[in-house]
Every structure is written in structure tokens, then in C-alpha cells.
Protein backbone atom coordinates (compact mmCIF):
# COMPACT_ATOMS: atom_id res chain seq x y z
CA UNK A 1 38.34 -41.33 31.07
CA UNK A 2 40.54 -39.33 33.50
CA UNK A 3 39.42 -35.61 34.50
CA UNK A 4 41.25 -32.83 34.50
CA UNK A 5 40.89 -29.50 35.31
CA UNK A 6 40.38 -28.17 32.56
CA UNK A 7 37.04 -30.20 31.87
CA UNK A 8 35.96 -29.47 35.20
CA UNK A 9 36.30 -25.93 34.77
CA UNK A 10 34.42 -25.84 31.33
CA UNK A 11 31.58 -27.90 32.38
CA UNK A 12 31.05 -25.99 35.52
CA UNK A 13 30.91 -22.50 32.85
CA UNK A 14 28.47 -23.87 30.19
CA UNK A 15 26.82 -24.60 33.40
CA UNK A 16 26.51 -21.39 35.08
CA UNK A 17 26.16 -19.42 31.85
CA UNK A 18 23.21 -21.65 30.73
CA UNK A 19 21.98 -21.15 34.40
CA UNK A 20 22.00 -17.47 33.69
CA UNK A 21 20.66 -17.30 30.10
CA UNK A 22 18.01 -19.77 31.06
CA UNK A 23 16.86 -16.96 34.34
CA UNK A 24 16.95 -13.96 31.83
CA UNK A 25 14.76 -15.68 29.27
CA UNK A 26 12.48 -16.28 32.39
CA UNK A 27 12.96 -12.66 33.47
CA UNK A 28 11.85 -11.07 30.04
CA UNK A 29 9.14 -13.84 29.65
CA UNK A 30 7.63 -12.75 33.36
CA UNK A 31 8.40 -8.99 32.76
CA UNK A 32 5.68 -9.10 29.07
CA UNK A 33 2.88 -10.86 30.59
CA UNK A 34 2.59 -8.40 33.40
CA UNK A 35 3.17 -5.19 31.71
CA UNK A 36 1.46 -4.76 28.12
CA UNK A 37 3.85 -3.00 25.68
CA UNK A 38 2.37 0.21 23.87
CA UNK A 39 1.53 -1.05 20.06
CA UNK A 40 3.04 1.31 16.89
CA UNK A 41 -0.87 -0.13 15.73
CA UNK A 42 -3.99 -0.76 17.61
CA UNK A 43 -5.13 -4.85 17.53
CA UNK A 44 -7.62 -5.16 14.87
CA UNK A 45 -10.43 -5.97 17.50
CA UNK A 46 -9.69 -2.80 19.16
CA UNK A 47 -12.49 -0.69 18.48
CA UNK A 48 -11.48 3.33 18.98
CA UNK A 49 -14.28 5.05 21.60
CA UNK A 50 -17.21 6.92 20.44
CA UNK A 51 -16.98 10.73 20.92
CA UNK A 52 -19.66 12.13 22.74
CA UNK A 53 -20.58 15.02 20.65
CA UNK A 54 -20.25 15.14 16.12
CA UNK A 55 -17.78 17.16 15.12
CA UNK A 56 -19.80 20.14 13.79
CA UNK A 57 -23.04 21.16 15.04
CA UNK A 58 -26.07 21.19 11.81
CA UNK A 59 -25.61 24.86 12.09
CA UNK A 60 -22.18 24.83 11.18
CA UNK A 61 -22.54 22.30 8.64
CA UNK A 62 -25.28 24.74 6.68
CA UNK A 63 -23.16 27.69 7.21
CA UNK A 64 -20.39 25.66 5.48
CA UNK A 65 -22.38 23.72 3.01
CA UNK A 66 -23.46 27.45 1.63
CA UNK A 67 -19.90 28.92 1.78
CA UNK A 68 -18.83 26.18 -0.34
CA UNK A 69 -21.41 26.33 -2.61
CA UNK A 70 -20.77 30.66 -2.87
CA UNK A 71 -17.28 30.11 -3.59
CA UNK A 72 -18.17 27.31 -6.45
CA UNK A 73 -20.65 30.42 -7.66
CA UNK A 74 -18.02 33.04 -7.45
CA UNK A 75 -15.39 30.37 -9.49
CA UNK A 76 -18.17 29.93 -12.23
CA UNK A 77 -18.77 33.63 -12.98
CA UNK A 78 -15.01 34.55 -13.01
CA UNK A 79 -14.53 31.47 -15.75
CA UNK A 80 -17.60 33.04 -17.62
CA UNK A 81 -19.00 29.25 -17.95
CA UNK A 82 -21.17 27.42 -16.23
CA UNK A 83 -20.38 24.91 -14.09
CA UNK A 84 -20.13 21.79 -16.15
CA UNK A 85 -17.15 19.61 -17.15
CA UNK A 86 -15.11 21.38 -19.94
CA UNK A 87 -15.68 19.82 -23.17
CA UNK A 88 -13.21 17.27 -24.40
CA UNK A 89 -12.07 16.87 -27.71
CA UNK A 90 -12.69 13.70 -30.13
CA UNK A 91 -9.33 11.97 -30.97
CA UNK A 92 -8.99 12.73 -34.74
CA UNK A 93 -8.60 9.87 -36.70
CA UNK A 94 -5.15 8.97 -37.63
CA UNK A 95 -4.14 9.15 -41.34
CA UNK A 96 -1.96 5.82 -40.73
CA UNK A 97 -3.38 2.48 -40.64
CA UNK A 98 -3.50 1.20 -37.49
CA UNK A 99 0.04 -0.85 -36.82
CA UNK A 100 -1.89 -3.47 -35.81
CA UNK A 101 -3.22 -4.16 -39.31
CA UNK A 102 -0.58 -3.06 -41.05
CA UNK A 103 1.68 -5.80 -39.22
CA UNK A 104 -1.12 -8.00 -39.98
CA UNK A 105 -0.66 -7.73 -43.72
CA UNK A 106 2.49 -7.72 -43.55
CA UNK A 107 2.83 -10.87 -41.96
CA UNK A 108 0.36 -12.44 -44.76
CA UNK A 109 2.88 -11.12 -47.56
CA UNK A 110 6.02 -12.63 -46.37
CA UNK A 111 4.49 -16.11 -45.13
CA UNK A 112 3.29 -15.75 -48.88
CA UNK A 113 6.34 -15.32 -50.45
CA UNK A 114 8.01 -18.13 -48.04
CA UNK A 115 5.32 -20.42 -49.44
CA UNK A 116 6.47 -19.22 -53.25
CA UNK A 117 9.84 -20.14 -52.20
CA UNK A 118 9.16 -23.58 -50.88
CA UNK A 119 7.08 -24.49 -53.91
CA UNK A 120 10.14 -23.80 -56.56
């Protein structure tokens, strides 16, 4: 097989370029083990850290249990109802026959008459 140049030249690219590819895979694959990337979502083992202190203190949570429980009060009396669900209305029954049934004999009366036919 006789060489040219133009072999030569082409080997001794795919070379070098694979030679670099190769050395920035390497690069990026060094670069994530040593520096962790920041997450869009903690790992599910990650646990978040206790706060020291509750949020609200039992005095505040009285104070607001009883604010919310005046402004239910104050709701009530302007309604002029107590405090109960409002009643709901029982679906009247429907003058039609339910479609369900009426398909139902309707279906009997033409696989009736399709039997009539047959027979003649």
C-alpha cells in the first residue's frame, strides 16, 4: 500500500484531535469529583436541619387560636346563622325515566320485533 501525504496528514489529525477530546473528557471528569455542583433539588437522603426554636411561642399560638376563633364568631352573627354547613337541597326526582331503562326497553322491543321478522 504506498503512503502519501495525504494519509499521513489525516492520521496524524484524528490523532491529535482524539488526543484532545480524550484530555477534556478527563478534564470535566476530574473537575465533578472535586467540586460538588449545587442541586435545583436536595438528594432524597438529605435531611433539612432542625431549627432551634418553633416557629411561634404557645403564647402566640393562644393569642391566634382566639383571634381566629373571634373572627369565625363575628362571620356567624353577620350571616344571622349559626355556624353549621348550609343545608343542601335533595335532588328532585326526575319526571323522565331514567335513560338507562328506557334504553333498556327499548332494546327488548326491537330484538323482539327482529325475532318476529326472522320467524315469517
Amino acid at each position: 500500500m504506498p503512503r502519501n501525504g495525504k494519509t499521513a496528514s489525516l492520521a496524524a489529525e484524528v490523532l491529535l484531535l482524539s488526543g484532545l477530546w480524550l484530555g477534556m473528557c478527563a478534564d470535566a471528569r476530574a473537575e465533578s469529583t472535586t467540586t460538588p455542583k449545587q442541586r435545583a433539588y436536595p438528594q432524597v437522603q438529605d435531611l433539612p436541619a432542625q431549627p432551634d426554636k418553633s416557629a411561634m411561642t404557645p403564647d402566640e399560638q393562644s393569642k391566634l387560636k382566639k383571634e381566629l376563633i373571634d373572627a369565625r364568631d363575628r362571620r356567624t352573627f353577620k350571616a344571622g346563622g349559626s355556624a353549621a354547613r348550609p343545608k343542601t337541597k335533595k335532588p328532585q326526582e326526575s319526571k323522565t325515566p331514567c335513560r338507562r331503562r328506557s334504553h333498556r326497553k327499548r332494546n327488548r322491543q326491537r330484538r323482539a320485533s327482529y325475532a318476529r321478522r326472522l320467524r315469517r
